[in-house]
Protein backbone atom coordinates (compact mmCIF):
# COMPACT_ATOMS: atom_id res chain seq x y z
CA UNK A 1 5.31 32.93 -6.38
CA UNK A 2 8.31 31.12 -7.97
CA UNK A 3 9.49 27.45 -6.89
CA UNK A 4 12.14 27.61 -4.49
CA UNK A 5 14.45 24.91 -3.86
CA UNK A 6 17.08 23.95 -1.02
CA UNK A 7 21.06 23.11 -2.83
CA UNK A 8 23.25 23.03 0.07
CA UNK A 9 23.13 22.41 3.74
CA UNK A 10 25.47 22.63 6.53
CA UNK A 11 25.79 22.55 10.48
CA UNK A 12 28.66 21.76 13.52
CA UNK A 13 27.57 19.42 16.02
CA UNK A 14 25.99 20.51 18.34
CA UNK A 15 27.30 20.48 22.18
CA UNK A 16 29.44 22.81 24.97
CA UNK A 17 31.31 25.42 23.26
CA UNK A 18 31.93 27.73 26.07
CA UNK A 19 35.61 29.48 24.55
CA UNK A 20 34.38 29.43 21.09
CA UNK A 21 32.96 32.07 20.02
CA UNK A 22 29.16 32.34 17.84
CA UNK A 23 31.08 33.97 15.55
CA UNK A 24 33.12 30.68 14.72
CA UNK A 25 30.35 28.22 14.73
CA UNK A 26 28.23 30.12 12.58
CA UNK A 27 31.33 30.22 10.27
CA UNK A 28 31.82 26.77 10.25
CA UNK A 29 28.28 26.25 9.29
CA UNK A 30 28.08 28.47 6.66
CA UNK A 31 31.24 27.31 5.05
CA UNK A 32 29.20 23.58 5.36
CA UNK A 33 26.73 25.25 3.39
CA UNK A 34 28.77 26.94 0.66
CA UNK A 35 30.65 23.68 -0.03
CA UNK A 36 27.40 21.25 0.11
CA UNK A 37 26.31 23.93 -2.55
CA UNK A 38 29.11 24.40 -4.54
CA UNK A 39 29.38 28.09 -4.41
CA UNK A 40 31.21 30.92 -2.96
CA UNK A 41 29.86 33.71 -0.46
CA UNK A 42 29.62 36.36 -3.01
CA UNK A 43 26.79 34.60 -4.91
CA UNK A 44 24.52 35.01 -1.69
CA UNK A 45 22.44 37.95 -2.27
CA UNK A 46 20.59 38.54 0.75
CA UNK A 47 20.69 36.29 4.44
CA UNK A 48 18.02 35.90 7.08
CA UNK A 49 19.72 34.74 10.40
CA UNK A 50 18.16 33.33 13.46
CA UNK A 51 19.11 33.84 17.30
CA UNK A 52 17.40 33.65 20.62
CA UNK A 53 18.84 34.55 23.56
CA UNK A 54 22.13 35.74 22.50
CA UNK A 55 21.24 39.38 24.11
CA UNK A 56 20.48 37.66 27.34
CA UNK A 57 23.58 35.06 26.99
CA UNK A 58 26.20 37.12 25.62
CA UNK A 59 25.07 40.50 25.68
CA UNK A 60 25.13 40.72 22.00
CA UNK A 61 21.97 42.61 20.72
CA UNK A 62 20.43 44.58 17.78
CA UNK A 63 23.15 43.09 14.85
CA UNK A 64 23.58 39.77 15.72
CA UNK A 65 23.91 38.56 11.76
CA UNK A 66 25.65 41.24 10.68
CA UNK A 67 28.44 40.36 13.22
CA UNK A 68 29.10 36.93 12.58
CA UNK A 69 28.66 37.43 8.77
CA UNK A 70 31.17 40.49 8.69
CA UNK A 71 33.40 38.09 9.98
CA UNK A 72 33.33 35.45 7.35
CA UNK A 73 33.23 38.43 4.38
CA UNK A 74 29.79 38.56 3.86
CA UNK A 75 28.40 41.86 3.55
CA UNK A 76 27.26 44.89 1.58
CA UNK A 77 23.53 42.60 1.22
CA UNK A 78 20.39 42.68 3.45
CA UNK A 79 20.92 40.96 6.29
CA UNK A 80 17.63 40.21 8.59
CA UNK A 81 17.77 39.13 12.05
CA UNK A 82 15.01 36.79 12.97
CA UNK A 83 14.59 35.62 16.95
CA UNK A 84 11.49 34.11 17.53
CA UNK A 85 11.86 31.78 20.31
CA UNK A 86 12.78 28.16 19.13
CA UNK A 87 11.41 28.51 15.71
CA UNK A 88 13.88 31.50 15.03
CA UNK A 89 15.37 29.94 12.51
CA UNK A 90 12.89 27.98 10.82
CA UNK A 91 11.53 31.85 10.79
CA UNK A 92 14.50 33.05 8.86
CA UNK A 93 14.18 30.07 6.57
CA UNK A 94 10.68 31.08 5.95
CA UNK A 95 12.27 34.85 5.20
CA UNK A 96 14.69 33.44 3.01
CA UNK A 97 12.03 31.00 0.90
CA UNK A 98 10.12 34.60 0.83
CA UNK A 99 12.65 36.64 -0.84
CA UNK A 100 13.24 34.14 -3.36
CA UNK A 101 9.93 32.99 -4.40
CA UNK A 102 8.64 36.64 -4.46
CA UNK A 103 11.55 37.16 -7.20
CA UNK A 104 13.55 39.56 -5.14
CA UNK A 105 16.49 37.35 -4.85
CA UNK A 106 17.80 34.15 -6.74
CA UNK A 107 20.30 32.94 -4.24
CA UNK A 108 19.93 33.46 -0.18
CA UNK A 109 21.40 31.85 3.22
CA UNK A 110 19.17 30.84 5.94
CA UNK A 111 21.41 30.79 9.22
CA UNK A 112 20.76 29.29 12.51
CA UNK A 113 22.75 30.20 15.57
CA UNK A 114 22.78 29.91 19.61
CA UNK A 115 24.88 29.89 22.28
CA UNK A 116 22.91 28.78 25.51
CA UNK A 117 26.25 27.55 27.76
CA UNK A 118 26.89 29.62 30.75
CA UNK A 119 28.64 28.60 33.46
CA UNK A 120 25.89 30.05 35.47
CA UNK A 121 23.12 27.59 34.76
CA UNK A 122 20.78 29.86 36.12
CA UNK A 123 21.64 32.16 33.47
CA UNK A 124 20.57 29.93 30.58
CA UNK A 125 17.44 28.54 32.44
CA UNK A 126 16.43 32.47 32.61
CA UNK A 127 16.91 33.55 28.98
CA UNK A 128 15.50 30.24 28.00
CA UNK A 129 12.42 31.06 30.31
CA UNK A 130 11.46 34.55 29.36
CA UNK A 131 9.88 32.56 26.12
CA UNK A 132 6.47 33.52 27.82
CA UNK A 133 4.18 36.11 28.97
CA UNK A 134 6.64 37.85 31.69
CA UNK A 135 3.43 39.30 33.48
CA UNK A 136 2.33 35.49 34.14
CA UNK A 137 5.05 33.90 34.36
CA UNK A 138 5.56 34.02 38.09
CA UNK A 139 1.88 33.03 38.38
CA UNK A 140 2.66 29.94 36.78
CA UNK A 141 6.12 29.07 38.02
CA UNK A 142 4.47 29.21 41.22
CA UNK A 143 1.88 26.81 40.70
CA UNK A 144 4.12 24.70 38.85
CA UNK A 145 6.05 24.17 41.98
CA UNK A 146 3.42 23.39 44.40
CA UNK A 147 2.54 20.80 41.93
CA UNK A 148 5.81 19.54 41.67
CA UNK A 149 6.22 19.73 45.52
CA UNK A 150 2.92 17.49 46.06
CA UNK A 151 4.08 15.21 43.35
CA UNK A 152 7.62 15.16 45.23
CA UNK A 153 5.80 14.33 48.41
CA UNK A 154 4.37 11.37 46.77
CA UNK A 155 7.09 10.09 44.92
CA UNK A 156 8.99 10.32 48.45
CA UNK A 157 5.92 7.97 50.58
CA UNK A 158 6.73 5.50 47.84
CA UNK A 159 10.77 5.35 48.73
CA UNK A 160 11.42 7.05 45.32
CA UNK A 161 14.62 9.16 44.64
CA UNK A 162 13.47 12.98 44.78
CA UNK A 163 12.98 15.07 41.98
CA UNK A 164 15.08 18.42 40.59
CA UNK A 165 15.10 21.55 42.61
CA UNK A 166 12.12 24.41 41.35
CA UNK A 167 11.39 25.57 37.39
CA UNK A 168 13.97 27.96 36.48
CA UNK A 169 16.29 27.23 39.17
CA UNK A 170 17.88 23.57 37.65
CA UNK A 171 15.74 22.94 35.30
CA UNK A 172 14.06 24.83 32.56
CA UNK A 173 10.50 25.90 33.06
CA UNK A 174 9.40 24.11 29.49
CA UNK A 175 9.81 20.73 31.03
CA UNK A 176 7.03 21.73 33.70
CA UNK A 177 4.87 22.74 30.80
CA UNK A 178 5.52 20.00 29.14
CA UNK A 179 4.99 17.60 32.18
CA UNK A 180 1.66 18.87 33.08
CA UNK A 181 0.62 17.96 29.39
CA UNK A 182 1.86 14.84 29.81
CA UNK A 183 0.37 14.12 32.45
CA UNK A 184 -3.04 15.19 30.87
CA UNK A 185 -2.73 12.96 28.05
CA UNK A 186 -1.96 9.96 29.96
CA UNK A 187 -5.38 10.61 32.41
CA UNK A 188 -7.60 11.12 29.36
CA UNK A 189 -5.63 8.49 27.05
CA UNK A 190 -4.14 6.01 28.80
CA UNK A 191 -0.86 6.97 27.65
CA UNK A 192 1.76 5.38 30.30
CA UNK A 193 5.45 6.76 30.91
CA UNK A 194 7.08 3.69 29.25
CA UNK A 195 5.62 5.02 26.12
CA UNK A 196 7.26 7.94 26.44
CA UNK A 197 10.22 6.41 27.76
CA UNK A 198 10.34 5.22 24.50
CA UNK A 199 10.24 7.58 22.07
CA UNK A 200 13.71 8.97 24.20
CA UNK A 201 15.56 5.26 23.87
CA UNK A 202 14.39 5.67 19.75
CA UNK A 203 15.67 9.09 19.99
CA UNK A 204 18.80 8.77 21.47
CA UNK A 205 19.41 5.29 19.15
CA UNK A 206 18.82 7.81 16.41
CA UNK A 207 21.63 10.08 17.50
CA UNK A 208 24.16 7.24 18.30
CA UNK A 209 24.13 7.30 14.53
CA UNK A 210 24.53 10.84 13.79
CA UNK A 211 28.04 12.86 13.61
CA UNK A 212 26.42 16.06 14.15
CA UNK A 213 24.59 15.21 17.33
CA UNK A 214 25.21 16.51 20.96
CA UNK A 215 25.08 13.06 22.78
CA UNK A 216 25.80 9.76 20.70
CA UNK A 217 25.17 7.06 23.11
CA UNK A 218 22.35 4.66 22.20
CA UNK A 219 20.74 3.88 25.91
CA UNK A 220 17.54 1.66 27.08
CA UNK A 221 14.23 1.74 27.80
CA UNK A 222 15.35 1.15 31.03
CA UNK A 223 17.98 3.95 30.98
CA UNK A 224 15.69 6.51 30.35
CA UNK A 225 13.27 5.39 33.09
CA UNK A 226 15.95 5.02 35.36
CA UNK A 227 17.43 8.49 34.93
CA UNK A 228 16.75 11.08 37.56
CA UNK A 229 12.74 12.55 37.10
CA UNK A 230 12.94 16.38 36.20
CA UNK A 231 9.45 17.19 36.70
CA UNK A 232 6.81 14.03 36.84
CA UNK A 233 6.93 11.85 34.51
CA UNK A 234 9.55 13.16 32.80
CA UNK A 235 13.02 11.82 33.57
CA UNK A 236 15.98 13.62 32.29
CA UNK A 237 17.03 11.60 29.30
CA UNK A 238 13.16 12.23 28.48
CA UNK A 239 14.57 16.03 28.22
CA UNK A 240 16.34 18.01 25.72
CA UNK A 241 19.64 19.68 26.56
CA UNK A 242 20.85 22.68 26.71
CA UNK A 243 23.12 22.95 23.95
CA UNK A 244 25.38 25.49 21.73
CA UNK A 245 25.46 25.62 17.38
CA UNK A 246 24.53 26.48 14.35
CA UNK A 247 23.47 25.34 10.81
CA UNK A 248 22.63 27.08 7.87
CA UNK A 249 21.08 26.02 4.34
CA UNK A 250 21.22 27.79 0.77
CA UNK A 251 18.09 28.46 -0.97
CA UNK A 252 17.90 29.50 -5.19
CA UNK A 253 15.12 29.46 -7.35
CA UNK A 254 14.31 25.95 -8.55
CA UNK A 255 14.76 27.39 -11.99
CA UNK A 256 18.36 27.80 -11.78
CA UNK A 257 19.17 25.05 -9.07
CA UNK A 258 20.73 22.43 -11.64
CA UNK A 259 23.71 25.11 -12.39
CA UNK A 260 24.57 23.69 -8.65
CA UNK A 261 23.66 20.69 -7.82
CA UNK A 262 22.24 17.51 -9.97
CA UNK A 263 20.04 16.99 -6.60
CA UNK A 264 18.31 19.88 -5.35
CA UNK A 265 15.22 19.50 -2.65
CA UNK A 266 12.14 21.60 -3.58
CA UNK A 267 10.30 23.63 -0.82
CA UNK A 268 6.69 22.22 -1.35
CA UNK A 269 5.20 24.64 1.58
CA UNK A 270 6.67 26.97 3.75
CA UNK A 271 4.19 27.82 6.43
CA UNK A 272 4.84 30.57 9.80
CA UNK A 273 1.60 31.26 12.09
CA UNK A 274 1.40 32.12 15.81
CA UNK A 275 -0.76 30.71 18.83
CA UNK A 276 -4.04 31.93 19.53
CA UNK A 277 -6.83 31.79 21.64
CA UNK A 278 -9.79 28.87 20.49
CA UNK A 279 -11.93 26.49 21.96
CA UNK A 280 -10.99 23.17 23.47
CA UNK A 281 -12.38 21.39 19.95
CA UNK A 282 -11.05 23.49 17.69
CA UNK A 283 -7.45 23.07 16.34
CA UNK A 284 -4.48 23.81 17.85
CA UNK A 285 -1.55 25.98 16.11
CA UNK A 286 0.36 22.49 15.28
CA UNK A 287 -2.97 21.36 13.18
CA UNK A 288 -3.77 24.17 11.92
CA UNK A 289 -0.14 25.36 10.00
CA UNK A 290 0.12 21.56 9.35
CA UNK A 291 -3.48 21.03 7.77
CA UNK A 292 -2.50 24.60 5.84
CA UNK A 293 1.47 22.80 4.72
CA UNK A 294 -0.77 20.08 3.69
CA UNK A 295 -2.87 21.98 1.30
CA UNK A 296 -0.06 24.13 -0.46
CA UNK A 297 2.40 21.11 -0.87
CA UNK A 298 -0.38 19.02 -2.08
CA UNK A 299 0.35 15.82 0.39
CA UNK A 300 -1.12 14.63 3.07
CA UNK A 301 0.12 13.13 6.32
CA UNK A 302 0.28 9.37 4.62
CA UNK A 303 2.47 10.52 1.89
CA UNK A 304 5.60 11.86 4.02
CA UNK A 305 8.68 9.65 4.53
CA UNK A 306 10.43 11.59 7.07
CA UNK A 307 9.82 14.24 9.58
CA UNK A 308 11.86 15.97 11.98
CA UNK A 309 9.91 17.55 14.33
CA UNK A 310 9.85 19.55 18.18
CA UNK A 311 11.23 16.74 20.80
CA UNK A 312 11.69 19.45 23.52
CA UNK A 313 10.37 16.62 25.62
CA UNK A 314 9.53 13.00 25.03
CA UNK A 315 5.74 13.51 25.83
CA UNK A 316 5.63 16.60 22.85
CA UNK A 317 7.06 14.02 20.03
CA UNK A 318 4.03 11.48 20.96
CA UNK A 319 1.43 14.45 21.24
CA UNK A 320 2.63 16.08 18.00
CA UNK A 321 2.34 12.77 16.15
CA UNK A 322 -1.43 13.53 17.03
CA UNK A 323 -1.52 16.96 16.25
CA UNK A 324 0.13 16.10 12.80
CA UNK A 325 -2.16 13.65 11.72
CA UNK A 326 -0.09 10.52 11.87
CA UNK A 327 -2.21 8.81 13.59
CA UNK A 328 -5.80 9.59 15.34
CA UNK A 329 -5.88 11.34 18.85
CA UNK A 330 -5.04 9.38 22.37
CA UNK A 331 -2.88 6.89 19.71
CA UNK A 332 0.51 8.37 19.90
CA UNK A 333 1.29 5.23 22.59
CA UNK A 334 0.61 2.78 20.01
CA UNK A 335 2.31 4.43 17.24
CA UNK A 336 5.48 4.06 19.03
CA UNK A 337 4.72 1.01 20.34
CA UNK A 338 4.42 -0.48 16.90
CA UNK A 339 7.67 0.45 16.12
CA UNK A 340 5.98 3.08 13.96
CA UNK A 341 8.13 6.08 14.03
CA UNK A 342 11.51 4.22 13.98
CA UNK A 343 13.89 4.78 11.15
CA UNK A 344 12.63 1.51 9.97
CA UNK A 345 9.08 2.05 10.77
CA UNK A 346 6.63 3.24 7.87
CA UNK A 347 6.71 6.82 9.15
CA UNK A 348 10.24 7.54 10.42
CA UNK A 349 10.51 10.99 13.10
CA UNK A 350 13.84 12.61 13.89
CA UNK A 351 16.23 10.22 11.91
CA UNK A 352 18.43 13.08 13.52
CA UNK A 353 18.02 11.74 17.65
CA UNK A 354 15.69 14.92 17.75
CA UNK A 355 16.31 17.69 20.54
CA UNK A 356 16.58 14.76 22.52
CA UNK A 357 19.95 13.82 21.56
CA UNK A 358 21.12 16.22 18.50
CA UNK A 359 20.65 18.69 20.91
CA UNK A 360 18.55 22.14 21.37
CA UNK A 361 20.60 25.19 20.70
CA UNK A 362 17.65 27.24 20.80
CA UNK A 363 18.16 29.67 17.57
CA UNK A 364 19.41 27.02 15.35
CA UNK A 365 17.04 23.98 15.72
CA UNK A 366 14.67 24.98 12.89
CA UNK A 367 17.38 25.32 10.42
CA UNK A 368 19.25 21.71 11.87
CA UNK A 369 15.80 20.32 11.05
CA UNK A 370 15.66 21.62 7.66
CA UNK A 371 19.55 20.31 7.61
CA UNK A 372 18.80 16.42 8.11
CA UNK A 373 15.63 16.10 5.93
CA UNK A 374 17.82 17.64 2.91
CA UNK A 375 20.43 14.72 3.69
CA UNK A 376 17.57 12.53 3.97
CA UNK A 377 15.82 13.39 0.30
CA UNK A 378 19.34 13.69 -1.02
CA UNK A 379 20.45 10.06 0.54
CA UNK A 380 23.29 11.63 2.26
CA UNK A 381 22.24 10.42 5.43
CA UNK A 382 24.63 7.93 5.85
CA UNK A 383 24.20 4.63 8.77
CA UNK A 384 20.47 6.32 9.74
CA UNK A 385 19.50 6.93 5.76
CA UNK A 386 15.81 6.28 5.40
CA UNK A 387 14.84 3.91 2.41
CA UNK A 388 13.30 5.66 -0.63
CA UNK A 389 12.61 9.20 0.89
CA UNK A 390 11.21 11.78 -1.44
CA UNK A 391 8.89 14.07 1.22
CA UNK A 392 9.91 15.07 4.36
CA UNK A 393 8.64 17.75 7.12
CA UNK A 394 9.84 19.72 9.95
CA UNK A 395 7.82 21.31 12.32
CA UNK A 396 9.22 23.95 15.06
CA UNK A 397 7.35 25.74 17.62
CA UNK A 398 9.01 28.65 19.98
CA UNK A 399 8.13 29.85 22.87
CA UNK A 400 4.40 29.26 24.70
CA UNK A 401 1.46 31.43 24.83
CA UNK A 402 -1.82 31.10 27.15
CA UNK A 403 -1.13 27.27 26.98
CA UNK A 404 0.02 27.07 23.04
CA UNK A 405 3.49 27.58 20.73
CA UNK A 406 3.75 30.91 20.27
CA UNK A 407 5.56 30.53 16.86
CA UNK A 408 4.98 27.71 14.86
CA UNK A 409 6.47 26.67 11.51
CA UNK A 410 6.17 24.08 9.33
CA UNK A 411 7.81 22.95 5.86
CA UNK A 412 7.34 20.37 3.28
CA UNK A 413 9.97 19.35 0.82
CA UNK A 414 10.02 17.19 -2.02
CA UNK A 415 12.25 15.53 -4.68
């Protein structure tokens, strides 16, 4: 396998695009792309592109890449469509990395692309819910509810202001996942919802500084706790949006990267797995396609400088720092109590504001991950540029499994 390297990058910000089409925003990302790299669209020999719930959103199945790249004049090459949940594509970046460090191809696109506004919410929570087993998932929406409702019950005895409506209805099912783990890790840790609150005010601090993000308003610690609660403990700021957009990066072989760009990023390790079923001491997916990135790039947790990783929720940035190895587990609360994972901490996480406040257009996340640690490496980050980065990470799960991402991926890059 041949070294691949990253020599352009490009994305929209992300937010409500309801009368534009996915057609233009994956345009408008691409032509990012071709200009960061300083080529045209007929030096692209082959594209991977990566989409969701488009067929449940839009109706548009089956050729998804092939549509918006026809547009734009790209065609007559291979043209894969990826859709694996979130990490769809950070899957088609993994394609792409394939194709040219197997020698197939010496210049390829990896797009990302979603469109998850409807003006029937419902709509959206639905495709963005059928990210599970089907034949359980009414099982567990159901018992997600009477949780909720006992929870709901409580919160009202103590005067509290009452939670959303049920998981699928005004809210997206993931955040009951997601609150339920929460609230395991804070019985057998300690962890306390101020924590968490946190890691939302960083987040959202982050994306005040960030052109390309969905929301750009720093708030508080006091904001976030203050917000309405989704599903307990999580309050809405400690949620990621819905969101529409796309971004989309050009890979070459490192060999040939310099007759593009005096600063390409190198792809260290480019790593795709899936969930499966283990023991409660054995390692998760996260751990195990990190400890695996670790290996093939030849780093180790201590040695990255920036990571962007899956902030679907507040609680799943403190539990992946965990899972990651930044720190041992049960000590994601003081990590971000130290100030840790700020963008002047020693280990910086989502520079970008995360899904938190860049957003979480479903198909394009992996690839808008890939997007800010290439700014980052390249020092193109602008007001939140991290000092003296040279390795970064992104990890991106989709879609959940008997408890577990069903699609996790994780890359390392290096300058």
């Amino acid at each position: 396998m041949r070294e691949v390297s990253v020599i352009g990058s490009g994305m929209i910000r992300f937010g409500k695009y309801l009368d534009t089409s996915m057609k233009v925003l994956a345009r408008d990302a691409v032509d990012n792309a071709l200009k960061s790299a300083g080529i045209g669209a007929k030096q692209i020999e082959a594209a991977a592109v990566g989409n969701a719930m488009a067929g449940l959103i839009t109706g548009q199945e089956c050729v998804r890449g092939q549509v918006v790249l026809r547009e734009m004049g790209i065609g007559g090459i291979p043209i894969v469509n990826c859709e694996n949940a979130c990490a769809s594509s950070a899957t088609a970046f993994h394609l792409a990395w394939l194709y040219v460090a197997s020698e197939m191809y010496d210049v390829v696109l990896a797009l990302g692309m979603e469109k998850l506004y409807h003006t029937d919410k419902k709509k959206s929570f639905a495709a963005i819910g059928s990210a599970v087993d089907v034949e359980l998932m009414r099982e567990m929406v159901a018992k997600m509810n009477a949780e909720q409702e006992k929870l709901r019950a409580e919160r009202a005895a103590r005067g509290a202001a009452p939670t959303a409506g049920g998981a699928g209805e005004s809210r997206s099912m993931f955040m009951d996942f997601y609150a339920a783990i929460a609230r395991a890790h804070m019985q057998k840790y300690g962890t306390t919802k101020e924590q968490y609150a946190r890691i939302a005010a960083k987040n959202h601090r982050n994306g005040s500084l960030n052109p390309y993000a969905q929301y750009q308003d720093a708030c508080t610690l006091e904001d976030v706790l203050n917000s309405p609660v989704v599903a307990e403990p999580l309050t809405r700021l400690m949620c990621s949006p819905i969101g529409d957009g796309a971004a989309a990066t050009i890979l070459c072989a490192s060999s040939i990267a310099n007759r593009f760009t005096a600063k390409p990023v190198k792809v260290l390790a480019s790593v795709l797995s899936s969930g499966s079923d283990h023991g409660p001491e054995q390692p998760n997916v996260v751990t195990r396609v990190a400890q695996k990135a670790y290996e093939t790039a030849g780093v180790g947790p201590q040695d990255l400088h920036v990571i962007e990783l899956h902030d679907a929720s507040a609680p799943a940035e403190l539990i992946t720092y965990e899972e990651l190895g930044l720190c041992k587990p049960g000590d994601g609360g003081r990590m971000i109590d130290e100030g840790a994972t700020e963008i002047s901490g020693r280990i910086p996480v989502n520079p970008s504001g995360g899904l938190l406040a860049k957003g979480h257009p479903v198909g394009a996340t992996g690839v808008a991950q890939i997007c800010e640690v290439f700014w980052q490496l390249r020092g193109e980050a602008d007001k939140r540029q991290i000092r003296n980065a040279k390795i970064g990470l992104t990890e991106n799960g989709g879609g959940m499994v008997r408890g577990e991402a069903a699609a996790m991926s994780i890359h390392v890059f290096g300058v």
